[in-house]
Protein backbone atom coordinates (compact mmCIF):
# COMPACT_ATOMS: atom_id res chain seq x y z
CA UNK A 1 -49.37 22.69 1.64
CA UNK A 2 -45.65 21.80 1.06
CA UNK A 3 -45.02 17.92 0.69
CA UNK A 4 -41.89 16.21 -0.56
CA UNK A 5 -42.50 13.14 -2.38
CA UNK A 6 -39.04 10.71 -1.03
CA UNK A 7 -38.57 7.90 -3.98
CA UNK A 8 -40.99 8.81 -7.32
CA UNK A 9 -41.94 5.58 -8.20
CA UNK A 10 -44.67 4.14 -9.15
CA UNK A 11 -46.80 5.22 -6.01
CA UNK A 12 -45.22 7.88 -4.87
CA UNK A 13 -44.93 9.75 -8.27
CA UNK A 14 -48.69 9.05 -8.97
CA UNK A 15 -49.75 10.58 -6.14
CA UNK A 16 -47.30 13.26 -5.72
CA UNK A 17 -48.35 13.93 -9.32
CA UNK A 18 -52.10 14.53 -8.44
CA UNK A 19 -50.94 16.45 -5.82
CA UNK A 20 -49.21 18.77 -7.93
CA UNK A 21 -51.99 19.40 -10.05
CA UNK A 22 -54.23 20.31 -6.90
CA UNK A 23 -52.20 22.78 -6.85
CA UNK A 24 -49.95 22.05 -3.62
CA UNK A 25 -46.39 22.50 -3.32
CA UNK A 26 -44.67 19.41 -4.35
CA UNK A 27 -40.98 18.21 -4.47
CA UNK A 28 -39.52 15.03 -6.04
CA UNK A 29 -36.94 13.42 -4.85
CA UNK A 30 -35.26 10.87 -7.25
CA UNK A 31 -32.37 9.75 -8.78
CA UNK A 32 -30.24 8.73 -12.24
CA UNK A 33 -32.47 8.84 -15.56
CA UNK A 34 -36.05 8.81 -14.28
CA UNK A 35 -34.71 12.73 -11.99
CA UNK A 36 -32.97 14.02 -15.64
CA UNK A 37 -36.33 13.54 -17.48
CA UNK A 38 -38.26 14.70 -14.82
CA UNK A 39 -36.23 17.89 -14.77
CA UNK A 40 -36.56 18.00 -18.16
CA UNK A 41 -39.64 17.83 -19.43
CA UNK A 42 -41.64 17.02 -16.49
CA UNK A 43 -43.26 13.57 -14.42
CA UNK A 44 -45.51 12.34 -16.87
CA UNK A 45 -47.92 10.19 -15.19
CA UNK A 46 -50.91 7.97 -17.76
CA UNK A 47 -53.85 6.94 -16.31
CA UNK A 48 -57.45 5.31 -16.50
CA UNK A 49 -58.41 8.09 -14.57
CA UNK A 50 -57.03 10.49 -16.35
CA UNK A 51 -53.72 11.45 -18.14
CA UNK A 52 -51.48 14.37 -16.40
CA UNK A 53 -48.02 16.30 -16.57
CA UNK A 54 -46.59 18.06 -13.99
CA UNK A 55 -44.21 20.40 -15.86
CA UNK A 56 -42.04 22.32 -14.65
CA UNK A 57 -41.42 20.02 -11.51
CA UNK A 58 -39.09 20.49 -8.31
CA UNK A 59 -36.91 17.27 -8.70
CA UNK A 60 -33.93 16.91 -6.76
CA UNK A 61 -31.76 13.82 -5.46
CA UNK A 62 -30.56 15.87 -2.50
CA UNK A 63 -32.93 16.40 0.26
CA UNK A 64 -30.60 18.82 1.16
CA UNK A 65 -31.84 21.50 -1.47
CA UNK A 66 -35.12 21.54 -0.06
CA UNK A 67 -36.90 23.56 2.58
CA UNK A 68 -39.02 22.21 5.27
CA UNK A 69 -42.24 20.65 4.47
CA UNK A 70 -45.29 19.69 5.84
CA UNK A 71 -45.51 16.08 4.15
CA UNK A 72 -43.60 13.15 3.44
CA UNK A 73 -44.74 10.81 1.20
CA UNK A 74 -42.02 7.74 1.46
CA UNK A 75 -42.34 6.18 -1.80
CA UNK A 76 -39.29 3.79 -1.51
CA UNK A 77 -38.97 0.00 -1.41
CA UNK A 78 -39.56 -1.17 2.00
CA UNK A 79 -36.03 -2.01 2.19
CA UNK A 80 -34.70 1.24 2.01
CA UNK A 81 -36.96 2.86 4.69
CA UNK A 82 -34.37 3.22 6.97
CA UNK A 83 -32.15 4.70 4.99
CA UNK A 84 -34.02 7.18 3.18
CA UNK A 85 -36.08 8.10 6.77
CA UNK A 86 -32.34 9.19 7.44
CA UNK A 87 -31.95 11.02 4.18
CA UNK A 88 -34.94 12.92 4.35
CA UNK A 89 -34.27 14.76 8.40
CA UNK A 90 -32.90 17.71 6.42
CA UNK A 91 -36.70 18.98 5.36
CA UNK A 92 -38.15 17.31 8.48
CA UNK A 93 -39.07 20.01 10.99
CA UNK A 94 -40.94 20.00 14.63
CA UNK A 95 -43.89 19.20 12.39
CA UNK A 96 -43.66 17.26 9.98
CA UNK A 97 -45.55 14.04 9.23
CA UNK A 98 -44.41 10.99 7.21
CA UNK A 99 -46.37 8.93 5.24
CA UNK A 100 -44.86 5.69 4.63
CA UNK A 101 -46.40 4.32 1.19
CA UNK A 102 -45.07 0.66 1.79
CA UNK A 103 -46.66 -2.71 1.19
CA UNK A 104 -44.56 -4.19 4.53
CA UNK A 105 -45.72 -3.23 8.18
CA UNK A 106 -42.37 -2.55 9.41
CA UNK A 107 -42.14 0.88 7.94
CA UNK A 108 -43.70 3.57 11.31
CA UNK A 109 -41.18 1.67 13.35
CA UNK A 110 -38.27 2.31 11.25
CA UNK A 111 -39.29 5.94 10.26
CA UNK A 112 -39.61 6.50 14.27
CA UNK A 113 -36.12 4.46 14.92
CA UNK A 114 -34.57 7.30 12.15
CA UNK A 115 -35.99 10.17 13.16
CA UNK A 116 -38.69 10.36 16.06
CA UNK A 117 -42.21 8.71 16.70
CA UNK A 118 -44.03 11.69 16.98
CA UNK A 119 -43.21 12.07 12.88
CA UNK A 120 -44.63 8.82 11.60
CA UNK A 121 -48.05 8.12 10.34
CA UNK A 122 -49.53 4.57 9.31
CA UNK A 123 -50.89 4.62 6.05
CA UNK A 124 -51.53 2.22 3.15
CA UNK A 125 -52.32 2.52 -0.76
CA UNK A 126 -53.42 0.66 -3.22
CA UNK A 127 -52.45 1.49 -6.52
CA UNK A 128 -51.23 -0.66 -9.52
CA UNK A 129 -48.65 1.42 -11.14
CA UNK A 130 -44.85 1.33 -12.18
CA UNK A 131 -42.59 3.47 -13.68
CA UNK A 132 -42.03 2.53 -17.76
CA UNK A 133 -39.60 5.16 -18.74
CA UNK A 134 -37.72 7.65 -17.17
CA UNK A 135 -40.08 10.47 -16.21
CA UNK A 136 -43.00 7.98 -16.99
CA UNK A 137 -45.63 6.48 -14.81
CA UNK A 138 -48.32 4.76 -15.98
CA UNK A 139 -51.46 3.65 -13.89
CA UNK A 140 -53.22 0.51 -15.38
CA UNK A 141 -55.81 -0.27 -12.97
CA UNK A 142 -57.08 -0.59 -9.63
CA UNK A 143 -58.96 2.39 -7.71
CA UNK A 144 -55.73 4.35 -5.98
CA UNK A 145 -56.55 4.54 -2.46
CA UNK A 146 -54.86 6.11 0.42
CA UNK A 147 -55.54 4.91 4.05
CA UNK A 148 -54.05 6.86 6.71
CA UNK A 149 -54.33 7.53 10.50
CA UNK A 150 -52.13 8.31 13.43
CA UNK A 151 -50.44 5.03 14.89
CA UNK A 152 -52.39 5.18 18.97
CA UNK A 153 -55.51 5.85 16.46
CA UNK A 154 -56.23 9.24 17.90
CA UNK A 155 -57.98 11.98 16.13
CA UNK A 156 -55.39 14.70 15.04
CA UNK A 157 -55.02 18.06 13.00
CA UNK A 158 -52.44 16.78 10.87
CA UNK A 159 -53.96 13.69 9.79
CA UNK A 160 -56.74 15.69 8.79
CA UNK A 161 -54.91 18.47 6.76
CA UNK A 162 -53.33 15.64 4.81
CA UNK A 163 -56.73 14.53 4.25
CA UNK A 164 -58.06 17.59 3.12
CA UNK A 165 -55.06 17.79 0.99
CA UNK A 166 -55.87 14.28 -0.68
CA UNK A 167 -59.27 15.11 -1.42
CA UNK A 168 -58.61 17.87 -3.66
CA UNK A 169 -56.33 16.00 -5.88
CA UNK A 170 -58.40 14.16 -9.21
CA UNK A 171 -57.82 10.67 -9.03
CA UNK A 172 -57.47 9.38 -5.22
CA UNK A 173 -59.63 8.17 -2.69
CA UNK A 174 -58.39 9.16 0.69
CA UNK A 175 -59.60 7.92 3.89
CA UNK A 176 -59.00 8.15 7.56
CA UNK A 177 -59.30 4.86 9.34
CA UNK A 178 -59.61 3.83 12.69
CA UNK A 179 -57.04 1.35 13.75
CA UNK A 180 -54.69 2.13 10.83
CA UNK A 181 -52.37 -1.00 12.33
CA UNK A 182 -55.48 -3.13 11.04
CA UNK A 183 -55.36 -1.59 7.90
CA UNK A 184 -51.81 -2.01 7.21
CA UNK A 185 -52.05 -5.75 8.48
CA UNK A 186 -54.94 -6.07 5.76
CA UNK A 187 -52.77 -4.85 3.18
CA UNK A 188 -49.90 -6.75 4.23
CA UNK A 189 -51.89 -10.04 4.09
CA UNK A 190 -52.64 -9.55 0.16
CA UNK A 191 -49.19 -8.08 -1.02
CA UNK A 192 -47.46 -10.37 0.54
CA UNK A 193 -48.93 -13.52 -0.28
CA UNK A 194 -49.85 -12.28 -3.96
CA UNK A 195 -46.43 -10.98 -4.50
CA UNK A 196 -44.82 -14.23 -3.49
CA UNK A 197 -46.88 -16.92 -4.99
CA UNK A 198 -46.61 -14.36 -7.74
CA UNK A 199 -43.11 -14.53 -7.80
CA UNK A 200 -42.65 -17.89 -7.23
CA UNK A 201 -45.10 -19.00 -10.18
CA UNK A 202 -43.94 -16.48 -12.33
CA UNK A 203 -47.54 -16.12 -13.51
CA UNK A 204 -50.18 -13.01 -13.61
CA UNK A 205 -53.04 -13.25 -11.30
CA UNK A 206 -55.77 -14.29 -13.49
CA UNK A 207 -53.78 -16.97 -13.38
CA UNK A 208 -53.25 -17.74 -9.83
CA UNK A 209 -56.64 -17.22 -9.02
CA UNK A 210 -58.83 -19.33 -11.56
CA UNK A 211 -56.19 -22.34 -10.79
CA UNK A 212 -57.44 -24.52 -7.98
CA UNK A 213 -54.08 -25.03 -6.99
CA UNK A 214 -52.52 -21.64 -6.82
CA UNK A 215 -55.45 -20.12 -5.62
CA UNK A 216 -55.27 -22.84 -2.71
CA UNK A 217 -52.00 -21.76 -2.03
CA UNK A 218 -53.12 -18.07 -1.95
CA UNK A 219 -55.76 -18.66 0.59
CA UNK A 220 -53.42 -20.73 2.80
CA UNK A 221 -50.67 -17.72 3.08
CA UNK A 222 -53.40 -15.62 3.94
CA UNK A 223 -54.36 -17.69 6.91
CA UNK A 224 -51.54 -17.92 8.30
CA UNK A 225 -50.73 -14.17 8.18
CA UNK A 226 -54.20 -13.61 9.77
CA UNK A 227 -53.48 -16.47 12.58
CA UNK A 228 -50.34 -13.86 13.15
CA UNK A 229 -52.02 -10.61 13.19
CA UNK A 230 -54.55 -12.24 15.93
CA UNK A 231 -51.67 -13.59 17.99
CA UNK A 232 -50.30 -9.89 17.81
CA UNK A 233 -53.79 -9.20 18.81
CA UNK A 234 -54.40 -6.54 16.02
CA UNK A 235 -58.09 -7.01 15.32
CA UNK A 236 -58.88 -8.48 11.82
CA UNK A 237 -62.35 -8.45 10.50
CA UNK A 238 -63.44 -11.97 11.12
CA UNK A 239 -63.86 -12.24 7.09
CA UNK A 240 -60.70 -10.76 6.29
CA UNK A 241 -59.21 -13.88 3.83
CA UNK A 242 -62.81 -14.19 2.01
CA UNK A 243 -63.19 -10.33 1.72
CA UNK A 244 -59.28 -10.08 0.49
CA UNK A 245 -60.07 -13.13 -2.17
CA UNK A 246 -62.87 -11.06 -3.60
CA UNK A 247 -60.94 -8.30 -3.87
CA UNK A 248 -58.37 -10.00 -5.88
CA UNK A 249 -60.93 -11.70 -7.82
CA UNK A 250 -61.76 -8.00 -9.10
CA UNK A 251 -58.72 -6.93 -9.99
CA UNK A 252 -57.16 -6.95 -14.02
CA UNK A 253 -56.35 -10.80 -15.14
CA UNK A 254 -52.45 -9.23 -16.22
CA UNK A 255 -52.08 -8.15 -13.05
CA UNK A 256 -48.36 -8.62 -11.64
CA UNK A 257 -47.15 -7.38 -8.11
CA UNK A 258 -44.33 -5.53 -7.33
CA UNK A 259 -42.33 -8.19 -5.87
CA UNK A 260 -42.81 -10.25 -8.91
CA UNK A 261 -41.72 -7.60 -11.03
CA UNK A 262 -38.63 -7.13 -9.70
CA UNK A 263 -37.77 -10.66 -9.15
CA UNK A 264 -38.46 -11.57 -12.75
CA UNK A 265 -36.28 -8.36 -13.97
CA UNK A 266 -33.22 -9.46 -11.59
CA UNK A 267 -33.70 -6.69 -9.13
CA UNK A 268 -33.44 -6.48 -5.24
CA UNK A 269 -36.69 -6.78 -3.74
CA UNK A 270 -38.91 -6.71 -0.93
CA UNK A 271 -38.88 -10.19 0.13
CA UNK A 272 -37.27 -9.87 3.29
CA UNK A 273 -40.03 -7.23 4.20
CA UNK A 274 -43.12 -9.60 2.94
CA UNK A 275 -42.93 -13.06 3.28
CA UNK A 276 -39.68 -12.95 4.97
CA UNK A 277 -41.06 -10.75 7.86
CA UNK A 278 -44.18 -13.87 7.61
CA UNK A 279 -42.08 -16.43 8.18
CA UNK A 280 -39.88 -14.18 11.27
CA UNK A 281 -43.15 -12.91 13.24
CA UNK A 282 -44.35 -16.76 12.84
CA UNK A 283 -41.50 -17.45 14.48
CA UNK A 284 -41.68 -14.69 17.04
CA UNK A 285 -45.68 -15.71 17.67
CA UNK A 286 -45.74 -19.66 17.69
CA UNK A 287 -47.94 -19.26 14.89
CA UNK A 288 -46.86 -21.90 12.09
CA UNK A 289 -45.95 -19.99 8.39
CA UNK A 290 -45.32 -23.67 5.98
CA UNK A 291 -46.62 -21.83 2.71
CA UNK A 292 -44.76 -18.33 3.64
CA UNK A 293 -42.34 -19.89 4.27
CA UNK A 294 -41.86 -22.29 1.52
CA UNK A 295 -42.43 -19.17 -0.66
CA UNK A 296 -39.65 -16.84 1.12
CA UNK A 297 -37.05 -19.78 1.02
CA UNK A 298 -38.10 -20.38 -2.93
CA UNK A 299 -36.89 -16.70 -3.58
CA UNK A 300 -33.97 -16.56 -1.11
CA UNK A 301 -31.45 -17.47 -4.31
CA UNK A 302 -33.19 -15.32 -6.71
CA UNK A 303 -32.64 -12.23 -3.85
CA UNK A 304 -29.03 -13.14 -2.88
CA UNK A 305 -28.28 -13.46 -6.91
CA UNK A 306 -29.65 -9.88 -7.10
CA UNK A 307 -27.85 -8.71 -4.29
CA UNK A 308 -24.32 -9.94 -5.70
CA UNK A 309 -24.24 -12.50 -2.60
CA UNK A 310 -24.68 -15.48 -5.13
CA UNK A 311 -23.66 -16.63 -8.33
CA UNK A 312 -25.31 -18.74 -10.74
C-alpha cells in the first residue's frame, strides 16, 4: 500500500517508520533539519521494541512531489490540522483515507471542513515518543497503539486494509474499535488533563501521581471532561476516570507529555486544542470545567509568549 506520512514527528515518524520496514510504500513529509537528515542518511527511529532505519527514505516538504496514496497518516500538532489537511489535497484522490494521529478530538471535523468527510477516519495512538535530533526518533516507553474506525462506526474495506497494513508492521498494536468517537474522547480525557497539570506543575508524572494533591487535581479534570462527553452523549465506560488512573499509574515515573514539552521548551502548543477546547465545550454543554479551566488560563501567557503575542 502507498501511505504518506504528513508531519514526521514523534508519532507519525514511528509509525510511518514500521511501516516502511513492512515493506509498504511510505513518504515523509517534513521540513528544515529533521527532512535534510532524513534525506540523508535516513529516519532513524530507537526503540524498546526494537531499533530500525529506514534508509533510503522518500522525504519531501512538498506534497506536491508526490503521487496519490492510499493513506494519510496526519502526524502534526493539532493546531495545524487545518492547514496541513489543506496541504496534503495534492496526493488525496477519490480514495483516500486520513488518519488523524492527534491527542485533541477536533481533528475528523477539520480534515472533513479541508477536504471532504468521506476522507476522514477517527483514530487514536498512544505512543510516548519525540523527535531528539534531526532524523532521530526515539521511543521510550508505552505499548504504541493505534485505534481506528470509520466516524458513523460502520464496517468498511478501507478501515480494514489499513488494518491489515498495521498488523504487518513490528512494533504496533492496531485495532478496530467500535464507536471510535468514544475512543478518541478516552484519549482526550488523559492527554489533556496529564498534559496540562503537567504543564502547569512542570513536573514528570511519577510525580503527579504519587502526590495526593496533584493526583487530586488529575482525577478532578478527568471528571469533568467525562461529565462533557456524557452531555455530548458519547458513551463512556462507566469506569472510564478509574480505568484511565490505572493506566497512568503504569506508565514510566519520567514520563512528560507533549504539551509539557513544548511549553517548558518555549514552543507553540496544543493548549487551545486540550484544555482550551475543555473549558469551550463546558461552556457549550452547561457542564462546569473549574480545574480545566484554571489549568488553560495558567498557560494562556506561556502560549501567547510563544506565539510572539506577549512579552515578558
Amino acid at each position: 500500500m502507498r501511505f504518506a506520512v504528513m508531519g514526521t514527528g514523534g508519532a507519525g515518524g514511528y509509525f510511518g517508520a514500521r511501516l516502511a520496514m513492512a515493506g509498504h510504500d511510505v513518504s515523509f513529509i517534513a521540513r528544515g533539519a529533521h527532512l535534510a537528515a532524513i534525506r540523508d542518511v535516513g529516519l532513524r527511529v530507537d526503540s524498546v521494541l526494537g531499533d530500525v532505519v529506514v534508509a533510503p527514505a522518500h522525504a519531501t516538504d512538498d506534497p506536491r512531489e508526490l503521487p496519490v496514496v492510499d493513506y494519510v497518516l496526519l502526524g502534526v500538532k493539532a493546531w495545524q490540522v487545518e492547514d496541513a489537511a489543506r496541504a496534503i489535497a495534492p496526493i488525496v484522490g477519490p480514495r483516500t483515507a486520513v488518519l488523524p494521529l492527534q491527542n485533541g478530538i477536533e481533528a475528523p471535523e477539520q480534515i472533513s471542513d479541508a477536504l471532504d468527510r468521506d476522507h476522514a477516519l477517527g483514530g487514536t495512538c498512544r505512543i510516548l515518543s519525540s523527535i531528539v535530533a534531526p532524523g532521530h526518533i526515539r521511543h521510550v516507553g508505552a505499548e504504541p497503539v493505534l485505534e481506528i474506525g470509520e466516524l458513523d462506526g460502520r464496517p468498511s474495506a478501507r478501515v480494514e486494509g489499513l488494518l491489515r497494513a498495521l498488523s504487518e508492521a513490528r512494533g504496533v498494536t492496531a485495532t478496530i474499535v467500535p464507536d471510535i468517537r468514544v475512543a478518541m474522547w478516552q484519549k482526550f480525557l488523559f492527554i489533556a488533563s496529564w498534559g496540562a497539570l503537567g504543564a502547569v506543575t512542570r513536573a514528570p508524572l511519577g510525580v503527579l501521581r504519587t502526590q495526593r494533591e496533584t493526583r487530586s487535581m488529575l482525577e478532578a479534570a478527568m471528571r469533568e471532561i467525562e461529565r462533557i462527553a456524557r452531555a455530548l452523549s458519547i458513551r463512556m465506560p462507566e469506569a472510564v476516570v478509574p480505568s484511565t488512573l490505572a493506566f497512568v499509574d503504569s506508565l514510566p515515573a519520567p514520563a512528560t507529555a507533549s504539551l509539557q514539552r513544548d511549553i517548558a521548551a518555549g514552543r507553540p502548543s496544543e493548549v487551545e486544542s486540550l484544555c482550551g477546547a475543555v473549558t469551550r465545550y463546558g461552556i457549550r454543554t452547561g457542564v462546569r470545567t473549574p480545574t480545566n479551566t484554571f489549568l488553560y488560563h495558567a498557560l494562556l501567557p506561556l502560549e501567547r509568549r510563544a506565539r510572539g503575542q506577549l512579552e515578558f
